[in-house]
PDB file of N, CA and C in Angstrom:
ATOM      1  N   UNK A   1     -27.381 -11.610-103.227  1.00  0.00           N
ATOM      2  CA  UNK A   1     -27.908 -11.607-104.569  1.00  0.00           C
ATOM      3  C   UNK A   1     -27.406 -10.366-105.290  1.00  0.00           C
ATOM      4  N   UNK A   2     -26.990 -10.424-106.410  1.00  0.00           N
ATOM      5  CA  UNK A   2     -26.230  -9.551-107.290  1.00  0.00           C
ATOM      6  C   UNK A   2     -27.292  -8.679-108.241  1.00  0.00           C
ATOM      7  N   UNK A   3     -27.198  -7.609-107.634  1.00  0.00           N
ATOM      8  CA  UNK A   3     -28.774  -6.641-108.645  1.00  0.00           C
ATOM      9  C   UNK A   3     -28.529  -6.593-110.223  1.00  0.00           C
ATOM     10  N   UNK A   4     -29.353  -5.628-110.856  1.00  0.00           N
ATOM     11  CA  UNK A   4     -29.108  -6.125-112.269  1.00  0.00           C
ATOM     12  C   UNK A   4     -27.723  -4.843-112.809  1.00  0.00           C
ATOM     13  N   UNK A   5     -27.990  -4.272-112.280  1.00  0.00           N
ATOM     14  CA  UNK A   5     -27.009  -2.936-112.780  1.00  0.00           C
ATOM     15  C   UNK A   5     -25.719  -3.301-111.984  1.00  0.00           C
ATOM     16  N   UNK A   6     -25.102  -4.368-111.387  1.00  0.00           N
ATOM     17  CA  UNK A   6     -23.748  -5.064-111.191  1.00  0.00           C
ATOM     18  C   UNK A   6     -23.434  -5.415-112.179  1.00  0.00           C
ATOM     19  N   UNK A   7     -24.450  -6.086-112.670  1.00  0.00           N
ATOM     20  CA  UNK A   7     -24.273  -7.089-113.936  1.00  0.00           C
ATOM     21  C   UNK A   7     -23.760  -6.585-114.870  1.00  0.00           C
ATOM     22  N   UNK A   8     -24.094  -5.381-115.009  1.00  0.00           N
ATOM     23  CA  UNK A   8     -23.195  -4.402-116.172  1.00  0.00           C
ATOM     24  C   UNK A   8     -22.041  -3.237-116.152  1.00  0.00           C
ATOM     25  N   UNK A   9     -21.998  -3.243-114.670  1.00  0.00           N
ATOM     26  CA  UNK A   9     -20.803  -2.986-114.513  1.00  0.00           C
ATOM     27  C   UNK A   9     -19.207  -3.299-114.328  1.00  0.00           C
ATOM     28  N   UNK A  10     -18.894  -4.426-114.678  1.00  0.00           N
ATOM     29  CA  UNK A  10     -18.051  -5.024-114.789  1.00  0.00           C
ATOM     30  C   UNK A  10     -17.305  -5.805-113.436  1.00  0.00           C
ATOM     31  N   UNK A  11     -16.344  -6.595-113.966  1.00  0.00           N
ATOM     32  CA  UNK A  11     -15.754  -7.047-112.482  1.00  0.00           C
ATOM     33  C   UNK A  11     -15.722  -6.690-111.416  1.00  0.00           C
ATOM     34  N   UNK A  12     -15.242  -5.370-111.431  1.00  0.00           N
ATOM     35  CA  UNK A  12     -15.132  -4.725-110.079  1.00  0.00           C
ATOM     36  C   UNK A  12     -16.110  -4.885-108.774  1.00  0.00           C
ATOM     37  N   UNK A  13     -16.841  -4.597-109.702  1.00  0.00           N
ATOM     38  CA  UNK A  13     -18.481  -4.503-108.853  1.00  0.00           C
ATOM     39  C   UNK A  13     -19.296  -6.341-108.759  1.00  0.00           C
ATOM     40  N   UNK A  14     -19.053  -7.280-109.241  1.00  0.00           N
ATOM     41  CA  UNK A  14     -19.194  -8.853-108.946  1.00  0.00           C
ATOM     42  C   UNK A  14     -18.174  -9.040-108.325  1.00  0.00           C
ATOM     43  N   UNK A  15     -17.175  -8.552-108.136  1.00  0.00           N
ATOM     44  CA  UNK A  15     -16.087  -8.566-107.124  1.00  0.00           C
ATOM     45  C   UNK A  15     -17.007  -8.292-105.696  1.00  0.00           C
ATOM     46  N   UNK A  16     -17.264  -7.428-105.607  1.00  0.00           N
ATOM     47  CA  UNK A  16     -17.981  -6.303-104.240  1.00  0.00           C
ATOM     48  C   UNK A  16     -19.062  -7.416-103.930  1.00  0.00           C
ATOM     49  N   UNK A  17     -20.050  -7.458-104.900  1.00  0.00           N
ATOM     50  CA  UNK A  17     -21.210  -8.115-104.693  1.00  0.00           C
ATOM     51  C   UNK A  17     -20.723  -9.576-104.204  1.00  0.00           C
ATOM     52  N   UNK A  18     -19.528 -10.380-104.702  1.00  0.00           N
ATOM     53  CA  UNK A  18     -19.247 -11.810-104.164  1.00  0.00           C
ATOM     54  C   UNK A  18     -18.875 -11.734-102.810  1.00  0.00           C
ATOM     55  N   UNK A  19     -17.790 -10.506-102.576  1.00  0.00           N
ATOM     56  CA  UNK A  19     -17.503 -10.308-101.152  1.00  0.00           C
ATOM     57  C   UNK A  19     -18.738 -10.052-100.437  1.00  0.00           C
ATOM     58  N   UNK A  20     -19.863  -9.588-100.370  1.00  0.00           N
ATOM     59  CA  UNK A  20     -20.285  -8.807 -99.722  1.00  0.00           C
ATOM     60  C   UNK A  20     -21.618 -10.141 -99.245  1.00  0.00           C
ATOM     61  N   UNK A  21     -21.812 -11.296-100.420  1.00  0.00           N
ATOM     62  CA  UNK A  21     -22.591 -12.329 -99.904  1.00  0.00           C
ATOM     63  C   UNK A  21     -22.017 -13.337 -99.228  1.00  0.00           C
ATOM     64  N   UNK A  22     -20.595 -13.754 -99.283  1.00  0.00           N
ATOM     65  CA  UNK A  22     -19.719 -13.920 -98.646  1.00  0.00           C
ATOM     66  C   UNK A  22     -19.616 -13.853 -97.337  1.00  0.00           C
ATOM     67  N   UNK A  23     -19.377 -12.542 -96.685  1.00  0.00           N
ATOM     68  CA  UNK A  23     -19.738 -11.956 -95.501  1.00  0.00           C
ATOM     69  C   UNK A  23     -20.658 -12.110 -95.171  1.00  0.00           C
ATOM     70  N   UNK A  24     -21.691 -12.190 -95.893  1.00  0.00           N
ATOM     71  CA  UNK A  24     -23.105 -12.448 -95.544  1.00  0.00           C
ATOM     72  C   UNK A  24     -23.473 -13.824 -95.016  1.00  0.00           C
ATOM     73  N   UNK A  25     -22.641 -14.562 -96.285  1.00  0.00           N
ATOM     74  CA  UNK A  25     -22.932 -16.139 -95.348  1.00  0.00           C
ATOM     75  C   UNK A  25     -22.270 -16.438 -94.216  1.00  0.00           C
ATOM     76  N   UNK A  26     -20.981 -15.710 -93.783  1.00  0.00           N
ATOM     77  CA  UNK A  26     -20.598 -15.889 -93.001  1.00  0.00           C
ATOM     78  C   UNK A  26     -20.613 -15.789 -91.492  1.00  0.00           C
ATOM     79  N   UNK A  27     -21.327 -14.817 -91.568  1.00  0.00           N
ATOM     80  CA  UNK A  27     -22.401 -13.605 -90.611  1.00  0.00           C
ATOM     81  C   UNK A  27     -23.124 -14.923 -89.625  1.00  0.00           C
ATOM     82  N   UNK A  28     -24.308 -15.458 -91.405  1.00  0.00           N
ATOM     83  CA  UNK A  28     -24.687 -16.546 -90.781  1.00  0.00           C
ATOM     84  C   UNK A  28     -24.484 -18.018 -90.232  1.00  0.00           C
ATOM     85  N   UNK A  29     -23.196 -18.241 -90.490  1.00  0.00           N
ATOM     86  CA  UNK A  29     -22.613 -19.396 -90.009  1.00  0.00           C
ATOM     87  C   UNK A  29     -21.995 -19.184 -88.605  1.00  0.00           C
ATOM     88  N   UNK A  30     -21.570 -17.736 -88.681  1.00  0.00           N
ATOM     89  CA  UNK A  30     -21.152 -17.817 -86.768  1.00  0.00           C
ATOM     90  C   UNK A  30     -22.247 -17.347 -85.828  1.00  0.00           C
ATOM     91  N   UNK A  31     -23.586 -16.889 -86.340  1.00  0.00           N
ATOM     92  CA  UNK A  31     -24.619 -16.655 -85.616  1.00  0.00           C
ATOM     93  C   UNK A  31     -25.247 -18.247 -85.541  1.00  0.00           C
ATOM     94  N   UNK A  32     -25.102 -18.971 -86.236  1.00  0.00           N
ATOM     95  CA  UNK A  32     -25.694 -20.680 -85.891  1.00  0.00           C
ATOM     96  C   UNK A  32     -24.619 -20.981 -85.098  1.00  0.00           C
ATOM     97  N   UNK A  33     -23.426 -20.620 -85.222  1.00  0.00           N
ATOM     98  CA  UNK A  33     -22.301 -21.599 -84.072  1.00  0.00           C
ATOM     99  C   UNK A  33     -22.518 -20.576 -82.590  1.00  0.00           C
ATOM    100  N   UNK A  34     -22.705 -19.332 -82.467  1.00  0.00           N
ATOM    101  CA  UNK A  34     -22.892 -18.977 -81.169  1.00  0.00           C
ATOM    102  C   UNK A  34     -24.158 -19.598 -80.981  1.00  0.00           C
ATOM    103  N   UNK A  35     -25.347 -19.865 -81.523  1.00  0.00           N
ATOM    104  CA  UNK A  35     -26.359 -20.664 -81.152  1.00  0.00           C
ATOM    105  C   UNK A  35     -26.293 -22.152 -80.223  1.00  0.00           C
ATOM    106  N   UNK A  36     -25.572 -22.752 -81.421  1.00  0.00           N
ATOM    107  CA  UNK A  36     -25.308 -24.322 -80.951  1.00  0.00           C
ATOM    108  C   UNK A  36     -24.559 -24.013 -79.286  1.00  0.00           C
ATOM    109  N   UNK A  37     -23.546 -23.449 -79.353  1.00  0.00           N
ATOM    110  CA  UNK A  37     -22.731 -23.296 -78.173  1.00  0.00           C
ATOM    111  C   UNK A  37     -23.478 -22.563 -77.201  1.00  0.00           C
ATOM    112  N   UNK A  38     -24.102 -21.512 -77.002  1.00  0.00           N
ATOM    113  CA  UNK A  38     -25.081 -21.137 -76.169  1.00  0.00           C
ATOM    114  C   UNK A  38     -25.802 -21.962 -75.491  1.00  0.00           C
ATOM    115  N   UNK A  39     -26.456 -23.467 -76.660  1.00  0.00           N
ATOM    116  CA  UNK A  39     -27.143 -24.136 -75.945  1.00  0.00           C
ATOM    117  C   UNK A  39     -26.153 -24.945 -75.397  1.00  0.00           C
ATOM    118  N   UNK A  40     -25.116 -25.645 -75.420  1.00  0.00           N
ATOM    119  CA  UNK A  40     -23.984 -26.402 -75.349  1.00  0.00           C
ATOM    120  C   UNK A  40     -24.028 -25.363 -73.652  1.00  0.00           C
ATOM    121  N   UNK A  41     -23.862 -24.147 -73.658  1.00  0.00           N
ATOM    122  CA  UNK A  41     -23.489 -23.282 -72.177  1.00  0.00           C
ATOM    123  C   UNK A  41     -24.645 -23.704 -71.545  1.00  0.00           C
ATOM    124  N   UNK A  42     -25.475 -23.450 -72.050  1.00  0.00           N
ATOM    125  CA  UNK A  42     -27.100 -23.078 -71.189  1.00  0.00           C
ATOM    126  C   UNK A  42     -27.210 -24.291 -70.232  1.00  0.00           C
ATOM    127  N   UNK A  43     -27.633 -23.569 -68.345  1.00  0.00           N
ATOM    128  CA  UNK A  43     -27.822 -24.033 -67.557  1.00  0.00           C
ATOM    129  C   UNK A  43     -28.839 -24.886 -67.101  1.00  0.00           C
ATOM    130  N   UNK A  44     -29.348 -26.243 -67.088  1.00  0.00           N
ATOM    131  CA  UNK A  44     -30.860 -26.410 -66.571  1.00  0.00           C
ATOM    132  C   UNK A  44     -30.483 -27.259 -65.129  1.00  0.00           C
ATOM    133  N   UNK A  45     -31.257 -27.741 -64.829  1.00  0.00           N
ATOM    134  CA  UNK A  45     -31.581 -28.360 -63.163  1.00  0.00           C
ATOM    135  C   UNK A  45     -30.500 -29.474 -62.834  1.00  0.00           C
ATOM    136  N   UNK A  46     -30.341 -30.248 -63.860  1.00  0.00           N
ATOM    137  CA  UNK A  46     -29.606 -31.658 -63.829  1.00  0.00           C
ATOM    138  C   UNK A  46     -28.168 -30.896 -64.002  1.00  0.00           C
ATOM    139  N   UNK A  47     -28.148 -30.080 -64.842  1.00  0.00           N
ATOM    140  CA  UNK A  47     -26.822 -29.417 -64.927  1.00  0.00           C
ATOM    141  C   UNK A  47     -26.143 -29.102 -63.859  1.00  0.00           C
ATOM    142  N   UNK A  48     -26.936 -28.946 -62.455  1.00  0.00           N
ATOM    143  CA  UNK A  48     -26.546 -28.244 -61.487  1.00  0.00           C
ATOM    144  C   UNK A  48     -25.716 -28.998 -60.426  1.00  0.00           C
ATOM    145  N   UNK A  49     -24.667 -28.586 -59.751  1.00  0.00           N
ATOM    146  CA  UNK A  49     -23.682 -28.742 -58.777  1.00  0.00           C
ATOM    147  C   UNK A  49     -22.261 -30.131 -59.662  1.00  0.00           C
ATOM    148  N   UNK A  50     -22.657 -31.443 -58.754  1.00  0.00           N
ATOM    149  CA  UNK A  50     -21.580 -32.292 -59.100  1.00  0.00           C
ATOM    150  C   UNK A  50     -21.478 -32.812 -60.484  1.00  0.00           C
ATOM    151  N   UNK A  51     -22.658 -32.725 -61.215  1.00  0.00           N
ATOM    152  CA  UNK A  51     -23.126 -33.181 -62.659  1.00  0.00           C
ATOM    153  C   UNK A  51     -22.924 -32.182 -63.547  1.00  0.00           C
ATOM    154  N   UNK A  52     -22.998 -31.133 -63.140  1.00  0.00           N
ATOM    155  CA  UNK A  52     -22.357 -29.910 -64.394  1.00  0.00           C
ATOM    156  C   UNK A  52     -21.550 -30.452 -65.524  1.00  0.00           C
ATOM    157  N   UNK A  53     -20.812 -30.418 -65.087  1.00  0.00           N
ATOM    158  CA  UNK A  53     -19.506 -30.748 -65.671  1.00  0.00           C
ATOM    159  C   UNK A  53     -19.852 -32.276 -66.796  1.00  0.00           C
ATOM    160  N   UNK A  54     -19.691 -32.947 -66.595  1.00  0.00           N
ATOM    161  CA  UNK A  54     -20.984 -34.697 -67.116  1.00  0.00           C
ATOM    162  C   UNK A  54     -22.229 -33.957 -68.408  1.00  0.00           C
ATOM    163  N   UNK A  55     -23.322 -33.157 -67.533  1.00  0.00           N
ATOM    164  CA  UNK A  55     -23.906 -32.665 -68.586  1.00  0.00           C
ATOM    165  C   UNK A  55     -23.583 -31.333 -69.734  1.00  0.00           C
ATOM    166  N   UNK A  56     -22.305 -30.807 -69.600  1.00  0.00           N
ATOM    167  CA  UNK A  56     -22.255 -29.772 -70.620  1.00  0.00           C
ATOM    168  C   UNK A  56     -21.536 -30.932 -71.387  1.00  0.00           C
ATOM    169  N   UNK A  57     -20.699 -31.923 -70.912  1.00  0.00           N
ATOM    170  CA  UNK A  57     -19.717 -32.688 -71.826  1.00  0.00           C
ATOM    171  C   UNK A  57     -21.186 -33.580 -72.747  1.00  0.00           C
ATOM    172  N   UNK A  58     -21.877 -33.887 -72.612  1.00  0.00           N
ATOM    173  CA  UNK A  58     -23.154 -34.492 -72.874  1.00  0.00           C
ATOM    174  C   UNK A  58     -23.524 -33.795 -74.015  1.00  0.00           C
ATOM    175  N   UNK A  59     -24.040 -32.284 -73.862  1.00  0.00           N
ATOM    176  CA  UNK A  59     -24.134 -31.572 -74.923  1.00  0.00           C
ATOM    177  C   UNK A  59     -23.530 -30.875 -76.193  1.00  0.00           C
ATOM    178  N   UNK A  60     -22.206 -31.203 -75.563  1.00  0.00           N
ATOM    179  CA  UNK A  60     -21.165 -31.027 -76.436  1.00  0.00           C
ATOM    180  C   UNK A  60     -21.071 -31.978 -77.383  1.00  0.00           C
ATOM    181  N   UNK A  61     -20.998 -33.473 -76.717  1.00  0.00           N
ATOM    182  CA  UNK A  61     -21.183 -34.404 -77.805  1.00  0.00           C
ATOM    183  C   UNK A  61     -22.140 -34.542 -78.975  1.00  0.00           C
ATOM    184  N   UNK A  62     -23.553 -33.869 -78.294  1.00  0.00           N
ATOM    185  CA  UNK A  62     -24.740 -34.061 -79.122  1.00  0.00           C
ATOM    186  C   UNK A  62     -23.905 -32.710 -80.156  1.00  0.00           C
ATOM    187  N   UNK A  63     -23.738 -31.732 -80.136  1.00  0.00           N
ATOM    188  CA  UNK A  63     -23.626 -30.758 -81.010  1.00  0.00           C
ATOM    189  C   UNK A  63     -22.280 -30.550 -81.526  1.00  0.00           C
ATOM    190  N   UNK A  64     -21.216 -31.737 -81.316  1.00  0.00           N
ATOM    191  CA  UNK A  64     -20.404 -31.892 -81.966  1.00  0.00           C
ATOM    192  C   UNK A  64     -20.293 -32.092 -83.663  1.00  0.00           C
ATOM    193  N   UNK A  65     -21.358 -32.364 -83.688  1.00  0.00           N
ATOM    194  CA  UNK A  65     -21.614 -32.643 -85.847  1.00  0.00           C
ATOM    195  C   UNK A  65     -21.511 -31.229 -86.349  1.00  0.00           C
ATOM    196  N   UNK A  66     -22.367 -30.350 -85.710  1.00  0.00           N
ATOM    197  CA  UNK A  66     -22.691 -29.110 -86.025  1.00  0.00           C
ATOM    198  C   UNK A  66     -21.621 -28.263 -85.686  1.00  0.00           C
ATOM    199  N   UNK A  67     -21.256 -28.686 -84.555  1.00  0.00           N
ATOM    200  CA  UNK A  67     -19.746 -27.524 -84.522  1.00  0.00           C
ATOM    201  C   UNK A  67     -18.828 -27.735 -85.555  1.00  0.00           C
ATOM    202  N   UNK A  68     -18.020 -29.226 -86.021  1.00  0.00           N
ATOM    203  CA  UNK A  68     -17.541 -29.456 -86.476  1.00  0.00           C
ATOM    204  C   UNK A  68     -17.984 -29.086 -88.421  1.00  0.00           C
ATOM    205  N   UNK A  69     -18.983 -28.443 -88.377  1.00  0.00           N
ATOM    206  CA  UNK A  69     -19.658 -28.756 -89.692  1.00  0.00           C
ATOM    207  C   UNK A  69     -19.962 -26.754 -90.240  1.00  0.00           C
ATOM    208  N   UNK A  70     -19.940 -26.318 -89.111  1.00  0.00           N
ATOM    209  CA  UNK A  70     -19.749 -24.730 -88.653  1.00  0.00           C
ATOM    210  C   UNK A  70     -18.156 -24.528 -89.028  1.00  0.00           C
ATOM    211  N   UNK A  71     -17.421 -25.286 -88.414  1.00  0.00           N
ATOM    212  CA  UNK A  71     -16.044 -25.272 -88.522  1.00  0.00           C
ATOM    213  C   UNK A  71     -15.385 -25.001 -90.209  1.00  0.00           C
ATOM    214  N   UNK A  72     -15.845 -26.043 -90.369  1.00  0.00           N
ATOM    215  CA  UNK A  72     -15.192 -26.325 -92.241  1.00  0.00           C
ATOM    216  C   UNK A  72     -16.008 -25.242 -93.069  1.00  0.00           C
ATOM    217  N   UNK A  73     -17.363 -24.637 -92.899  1.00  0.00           N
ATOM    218  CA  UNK A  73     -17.454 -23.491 -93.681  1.00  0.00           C
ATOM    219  C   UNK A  73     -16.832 -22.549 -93.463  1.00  0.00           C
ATOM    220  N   UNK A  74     -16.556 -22.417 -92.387  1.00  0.00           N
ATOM    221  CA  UNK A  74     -15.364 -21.127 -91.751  1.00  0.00           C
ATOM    222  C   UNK A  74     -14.091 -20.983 -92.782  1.00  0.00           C
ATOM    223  N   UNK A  75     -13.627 -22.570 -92.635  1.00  0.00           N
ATOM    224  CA  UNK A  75     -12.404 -22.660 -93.323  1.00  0.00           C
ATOM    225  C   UNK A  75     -12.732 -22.175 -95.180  1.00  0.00           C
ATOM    226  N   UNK A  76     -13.735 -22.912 -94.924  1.00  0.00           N
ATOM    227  CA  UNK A  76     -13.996 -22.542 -96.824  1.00  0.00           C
ATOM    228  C   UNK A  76     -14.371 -21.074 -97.154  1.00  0.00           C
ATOM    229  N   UNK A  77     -14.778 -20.220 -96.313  1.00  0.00           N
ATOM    230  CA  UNK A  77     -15.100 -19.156 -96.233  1.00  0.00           C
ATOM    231  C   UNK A  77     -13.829 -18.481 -96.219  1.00  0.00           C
ATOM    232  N   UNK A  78     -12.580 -18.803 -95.595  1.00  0.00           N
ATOM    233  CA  UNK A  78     -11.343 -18.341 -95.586  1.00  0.00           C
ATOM    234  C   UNK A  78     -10.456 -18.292 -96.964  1.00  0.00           C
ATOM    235  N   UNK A  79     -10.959 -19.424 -97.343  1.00  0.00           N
ATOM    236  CA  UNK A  79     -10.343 -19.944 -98.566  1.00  0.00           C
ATOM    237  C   UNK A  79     -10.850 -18.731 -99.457  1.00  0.00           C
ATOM    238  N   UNK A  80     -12.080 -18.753 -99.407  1.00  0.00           N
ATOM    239  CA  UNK A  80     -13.056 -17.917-100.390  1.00  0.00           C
ATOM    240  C   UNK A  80     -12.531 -16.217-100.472  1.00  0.00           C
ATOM    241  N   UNK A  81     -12.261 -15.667 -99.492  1.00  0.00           N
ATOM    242  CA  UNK A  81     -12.055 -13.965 -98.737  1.00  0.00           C
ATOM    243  C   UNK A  81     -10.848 -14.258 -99.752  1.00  0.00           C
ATOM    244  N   UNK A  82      -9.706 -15.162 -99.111  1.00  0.00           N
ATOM    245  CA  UNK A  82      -8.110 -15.307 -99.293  1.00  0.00           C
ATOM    246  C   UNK A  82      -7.868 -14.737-100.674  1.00  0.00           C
ATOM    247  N   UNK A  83      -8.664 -16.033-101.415  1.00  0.00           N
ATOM    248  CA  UNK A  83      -8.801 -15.519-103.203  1.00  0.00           C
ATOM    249  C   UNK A  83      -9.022 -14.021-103.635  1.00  0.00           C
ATOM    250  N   UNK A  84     -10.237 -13.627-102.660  1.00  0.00           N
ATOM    251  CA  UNK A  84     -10.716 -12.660-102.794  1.00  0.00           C
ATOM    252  C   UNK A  84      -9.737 -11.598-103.038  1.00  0.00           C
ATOM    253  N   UNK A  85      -9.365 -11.178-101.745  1.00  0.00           N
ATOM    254  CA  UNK A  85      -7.902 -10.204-101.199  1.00  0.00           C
ATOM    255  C   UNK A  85      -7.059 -10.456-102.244  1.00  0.00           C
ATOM    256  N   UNK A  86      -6.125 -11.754-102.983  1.00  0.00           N
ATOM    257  CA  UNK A  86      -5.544 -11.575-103.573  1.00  0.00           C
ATOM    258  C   UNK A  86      -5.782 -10.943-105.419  1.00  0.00           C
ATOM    259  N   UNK A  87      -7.341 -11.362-105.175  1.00  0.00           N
ATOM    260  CA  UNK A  87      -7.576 -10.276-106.531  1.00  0.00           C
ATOM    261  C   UNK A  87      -7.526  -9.397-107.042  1.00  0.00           C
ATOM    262  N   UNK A  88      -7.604  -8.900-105.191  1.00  0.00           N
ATOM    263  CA  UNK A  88      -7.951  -6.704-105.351  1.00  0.00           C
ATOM    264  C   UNK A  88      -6.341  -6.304-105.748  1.00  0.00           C
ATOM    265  N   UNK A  89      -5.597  -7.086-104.691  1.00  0.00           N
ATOM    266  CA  UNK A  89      -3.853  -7.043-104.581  1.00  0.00           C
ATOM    267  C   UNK A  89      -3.200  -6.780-106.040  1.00  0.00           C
ATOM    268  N   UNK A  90      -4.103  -8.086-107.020  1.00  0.00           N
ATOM    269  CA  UNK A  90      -3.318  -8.012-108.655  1.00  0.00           C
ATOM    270  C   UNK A  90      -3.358  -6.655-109.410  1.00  0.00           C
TER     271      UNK A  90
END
């Protein structure tokens, strides 16, 4: 969120403030994808010995929407910085 005294300081500084929520969302999009995947790792009983392998692929599938959905904000988030960088550059 952009305070009020950005607001009047010109580009530079809504520059800072866009980067800086930016990062921020981004922060939180790879703290939900180490989540999903943590649980995707995480060990329980059935998981154990010849079935391992069967049940992480199991969980992977279930949290495939979400990885894949983690994924594309990443990318848009890239997109977003990219612009960014080339602003400071002009």
């Amino acid at each position: 969120m952009m305070p009020a005294a950005a607001e009047q300081n010109g580009p530079a500084e809504e520059l800072f403030w866009t980067t800086r929520s930016t990062l921020d969302a981004i922060r939180t999009t790879l703290d939900k994808l180490d989540a999903a995947l943590a649980v995707v790792d995480k060990r329980s009983r059935l998981g154990r010995g010849f079935l391992r392998r069967p049940v992480k692929h199991a969980k992977l599938s279930l949290k495939a929407g979400d990885i894949t959905a983690y994924r594309e904000r990443i990318k848009s988030y890239n997109i977003v910085l990219t612009s960014i960088l080339q602003m400071v550059n002009l």
